[in-house]
C-alpha atoms as a PDB file:
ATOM      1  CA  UNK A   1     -11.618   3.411 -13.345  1.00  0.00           C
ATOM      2  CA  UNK A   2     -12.681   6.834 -12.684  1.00  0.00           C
ATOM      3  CA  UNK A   3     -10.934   9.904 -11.155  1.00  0.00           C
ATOM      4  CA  UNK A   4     -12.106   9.398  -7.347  1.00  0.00           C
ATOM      5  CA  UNK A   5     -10.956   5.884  -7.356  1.00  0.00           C
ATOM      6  CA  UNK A   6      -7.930   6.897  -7.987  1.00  0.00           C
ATOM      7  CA  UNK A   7      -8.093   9.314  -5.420  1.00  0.00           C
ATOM      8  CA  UNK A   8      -9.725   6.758  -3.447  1.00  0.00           C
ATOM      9  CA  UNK A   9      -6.378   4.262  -3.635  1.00  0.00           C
ATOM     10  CA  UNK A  10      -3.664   6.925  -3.030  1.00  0.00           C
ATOM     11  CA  UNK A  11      -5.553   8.087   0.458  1.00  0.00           C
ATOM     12  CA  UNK A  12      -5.635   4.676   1.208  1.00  0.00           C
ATOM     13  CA  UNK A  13      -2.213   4.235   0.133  1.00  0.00           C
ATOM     14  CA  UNK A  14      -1.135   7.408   2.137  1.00  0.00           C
ATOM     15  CA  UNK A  15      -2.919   6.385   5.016  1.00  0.00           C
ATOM     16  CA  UNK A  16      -0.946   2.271   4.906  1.00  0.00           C
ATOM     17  CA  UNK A  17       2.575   5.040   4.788  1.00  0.00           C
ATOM     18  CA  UNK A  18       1.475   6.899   7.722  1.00  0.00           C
ATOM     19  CA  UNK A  19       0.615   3.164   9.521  1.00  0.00           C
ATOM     20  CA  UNK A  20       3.713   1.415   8.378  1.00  0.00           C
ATOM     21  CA  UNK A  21       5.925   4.731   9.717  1.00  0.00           C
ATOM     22  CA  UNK A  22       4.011   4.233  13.264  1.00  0.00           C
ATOM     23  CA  UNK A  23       4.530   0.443  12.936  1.00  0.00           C
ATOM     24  CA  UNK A  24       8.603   0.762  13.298  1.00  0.00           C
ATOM     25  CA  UNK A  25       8.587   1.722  16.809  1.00  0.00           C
ATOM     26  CA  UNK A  26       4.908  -0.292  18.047  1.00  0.00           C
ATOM     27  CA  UNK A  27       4.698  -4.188  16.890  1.00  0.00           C
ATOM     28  CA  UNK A  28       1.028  -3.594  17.424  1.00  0.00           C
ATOM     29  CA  UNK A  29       0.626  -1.055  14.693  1.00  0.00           C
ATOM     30  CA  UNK A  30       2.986  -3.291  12.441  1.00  0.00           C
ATOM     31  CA  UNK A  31       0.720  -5.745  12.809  1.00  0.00           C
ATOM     32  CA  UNK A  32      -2.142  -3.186  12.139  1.00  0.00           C
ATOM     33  CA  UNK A  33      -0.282  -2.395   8.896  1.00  0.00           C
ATOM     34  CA  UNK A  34       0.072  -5.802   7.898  1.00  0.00           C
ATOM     35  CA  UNK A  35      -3.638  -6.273   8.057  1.00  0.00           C
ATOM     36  CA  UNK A  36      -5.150  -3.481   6.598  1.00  0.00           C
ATOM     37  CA  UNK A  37      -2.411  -3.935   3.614  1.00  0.00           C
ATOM     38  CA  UNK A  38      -4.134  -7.425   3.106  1.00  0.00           C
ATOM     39  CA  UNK A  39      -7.119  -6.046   2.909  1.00  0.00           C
ATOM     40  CA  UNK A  40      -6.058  -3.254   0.549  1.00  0.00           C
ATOM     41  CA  UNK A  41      -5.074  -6.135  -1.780  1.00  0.00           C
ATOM     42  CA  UNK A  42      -8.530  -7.471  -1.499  1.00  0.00           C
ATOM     43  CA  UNK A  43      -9.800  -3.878  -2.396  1.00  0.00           C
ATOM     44  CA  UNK A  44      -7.036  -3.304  -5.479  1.00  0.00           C
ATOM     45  CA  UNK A  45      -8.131  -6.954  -7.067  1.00  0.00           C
ATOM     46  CA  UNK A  46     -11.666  -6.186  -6.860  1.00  0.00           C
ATOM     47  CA  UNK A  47     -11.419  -2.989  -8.080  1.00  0.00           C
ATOM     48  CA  UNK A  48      -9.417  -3.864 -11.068  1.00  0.00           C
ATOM     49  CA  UNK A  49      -6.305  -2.235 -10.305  1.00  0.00           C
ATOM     50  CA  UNK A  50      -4.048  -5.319 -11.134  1.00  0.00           C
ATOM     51  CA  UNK A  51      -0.898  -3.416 -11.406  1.00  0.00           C
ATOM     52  CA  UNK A  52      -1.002  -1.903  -8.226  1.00  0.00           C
ATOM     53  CA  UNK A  53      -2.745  -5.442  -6.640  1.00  0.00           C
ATOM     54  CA  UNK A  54       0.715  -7.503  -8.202  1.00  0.00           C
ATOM     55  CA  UNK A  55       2.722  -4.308  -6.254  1.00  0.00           C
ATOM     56  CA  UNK A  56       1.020  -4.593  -3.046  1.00  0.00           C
ATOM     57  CA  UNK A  57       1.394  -8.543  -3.005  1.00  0.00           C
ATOM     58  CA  UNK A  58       5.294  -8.443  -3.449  1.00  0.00           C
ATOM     59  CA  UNK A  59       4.838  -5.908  -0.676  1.00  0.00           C
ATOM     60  CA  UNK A  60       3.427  -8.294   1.593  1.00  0.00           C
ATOM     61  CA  UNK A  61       5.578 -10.989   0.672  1.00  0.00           C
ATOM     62  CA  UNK A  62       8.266  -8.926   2.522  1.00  0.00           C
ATOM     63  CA  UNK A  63       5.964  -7.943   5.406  1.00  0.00           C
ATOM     64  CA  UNK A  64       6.323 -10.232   8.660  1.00  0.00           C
ATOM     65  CA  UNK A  65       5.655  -8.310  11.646  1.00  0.00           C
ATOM     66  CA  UNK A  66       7.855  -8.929  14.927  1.00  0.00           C
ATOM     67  CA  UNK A  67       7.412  -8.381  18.281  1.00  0.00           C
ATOM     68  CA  UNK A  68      10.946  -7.694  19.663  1.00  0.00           C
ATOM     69  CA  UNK A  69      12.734  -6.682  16.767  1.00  0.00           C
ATOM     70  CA  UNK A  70      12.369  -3.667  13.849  1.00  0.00           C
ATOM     71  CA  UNK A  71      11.108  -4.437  10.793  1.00  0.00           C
ATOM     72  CA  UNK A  72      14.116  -5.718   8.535  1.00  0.00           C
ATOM     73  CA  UNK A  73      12.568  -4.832   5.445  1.00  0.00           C
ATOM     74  CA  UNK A  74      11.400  -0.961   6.270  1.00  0.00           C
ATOM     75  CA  UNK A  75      12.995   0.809   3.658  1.00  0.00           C
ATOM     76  CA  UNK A  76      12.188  -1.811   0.988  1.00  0.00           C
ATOM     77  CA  UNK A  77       8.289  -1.593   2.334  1.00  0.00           C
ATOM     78  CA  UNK A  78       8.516   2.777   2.726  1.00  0.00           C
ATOM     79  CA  UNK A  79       9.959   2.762  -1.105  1.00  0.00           C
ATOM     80  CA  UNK A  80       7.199   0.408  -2.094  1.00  0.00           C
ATOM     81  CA  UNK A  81       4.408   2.549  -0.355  1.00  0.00           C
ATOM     82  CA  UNK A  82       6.166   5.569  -2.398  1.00  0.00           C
ATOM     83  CA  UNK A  83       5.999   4.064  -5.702  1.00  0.00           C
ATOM     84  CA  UNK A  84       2.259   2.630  -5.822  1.00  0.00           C
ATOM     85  CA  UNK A  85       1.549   6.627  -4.574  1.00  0.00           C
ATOM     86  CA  UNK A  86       3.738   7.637  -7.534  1.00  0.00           C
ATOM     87  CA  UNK A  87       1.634   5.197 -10.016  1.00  0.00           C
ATOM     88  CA  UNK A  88      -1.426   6.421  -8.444  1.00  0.00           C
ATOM     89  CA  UNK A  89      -1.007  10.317  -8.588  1.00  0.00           C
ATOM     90  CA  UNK A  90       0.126   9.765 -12.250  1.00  0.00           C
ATOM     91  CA  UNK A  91      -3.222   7.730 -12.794  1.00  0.00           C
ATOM     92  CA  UNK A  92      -5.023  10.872 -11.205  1.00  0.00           C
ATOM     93  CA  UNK A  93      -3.301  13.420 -13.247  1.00  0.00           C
ATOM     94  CA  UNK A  94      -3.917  12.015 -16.576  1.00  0.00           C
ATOM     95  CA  UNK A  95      -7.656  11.298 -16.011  1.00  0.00           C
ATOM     96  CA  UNK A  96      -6.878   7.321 -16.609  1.00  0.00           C
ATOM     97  CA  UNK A  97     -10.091   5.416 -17.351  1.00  0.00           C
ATOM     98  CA  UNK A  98      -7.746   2.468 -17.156  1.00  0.00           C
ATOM     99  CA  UNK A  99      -7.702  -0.787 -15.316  1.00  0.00           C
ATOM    100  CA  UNK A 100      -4.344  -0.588 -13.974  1.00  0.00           C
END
């Protein structure tokens, strides 16, 4: 996978932070997050990037959005956004024409 995919995946990645952050305080935007993480997963398999796919499906195993309660697995889900942007700025720096 080339350089702009890469870049591709960590905006997208950046942008599911900045959604889950919002998603604390508005059940509306957690359920936003949970969606467009689904979909992300969709994106990652297609696109080869099985590493990060098998990351963002434990991630959603955790995910279950709630109405009248916070989020009992935020931290777990924030340190899980953080490391797939980790993998995916170290993919970008090194020029990786790898699958994962």
């Amino acid at each position: 996978m080339d350089r702009q995919k890469w870049e591709e995946i960590l905006n997208e990645i950046e942008k599911l932070n900045a959604l889950h952050e919002e998603g604390v305080s508005n059940p509306k935007k957690c359920r936003d997050f949970n969606a467009h993480a689904s979909l992300f997963l969709d994106r990652l398999e297609g696109m080869g990037a099985t590493e990060l796919a098998d990351r963002m499906m434990d991630l959603l195993a955790g995910c279950s959005p709630k109405d009248f309660s916070p989020c009992d697995n935020r931290q777990l889900t924030k340190g899980s956004l953080e490391r797939l942007m980790e993998k995916a700025k170290a993919h970008i720096k090194k020029g990786d024409q790898g699958k994962t």
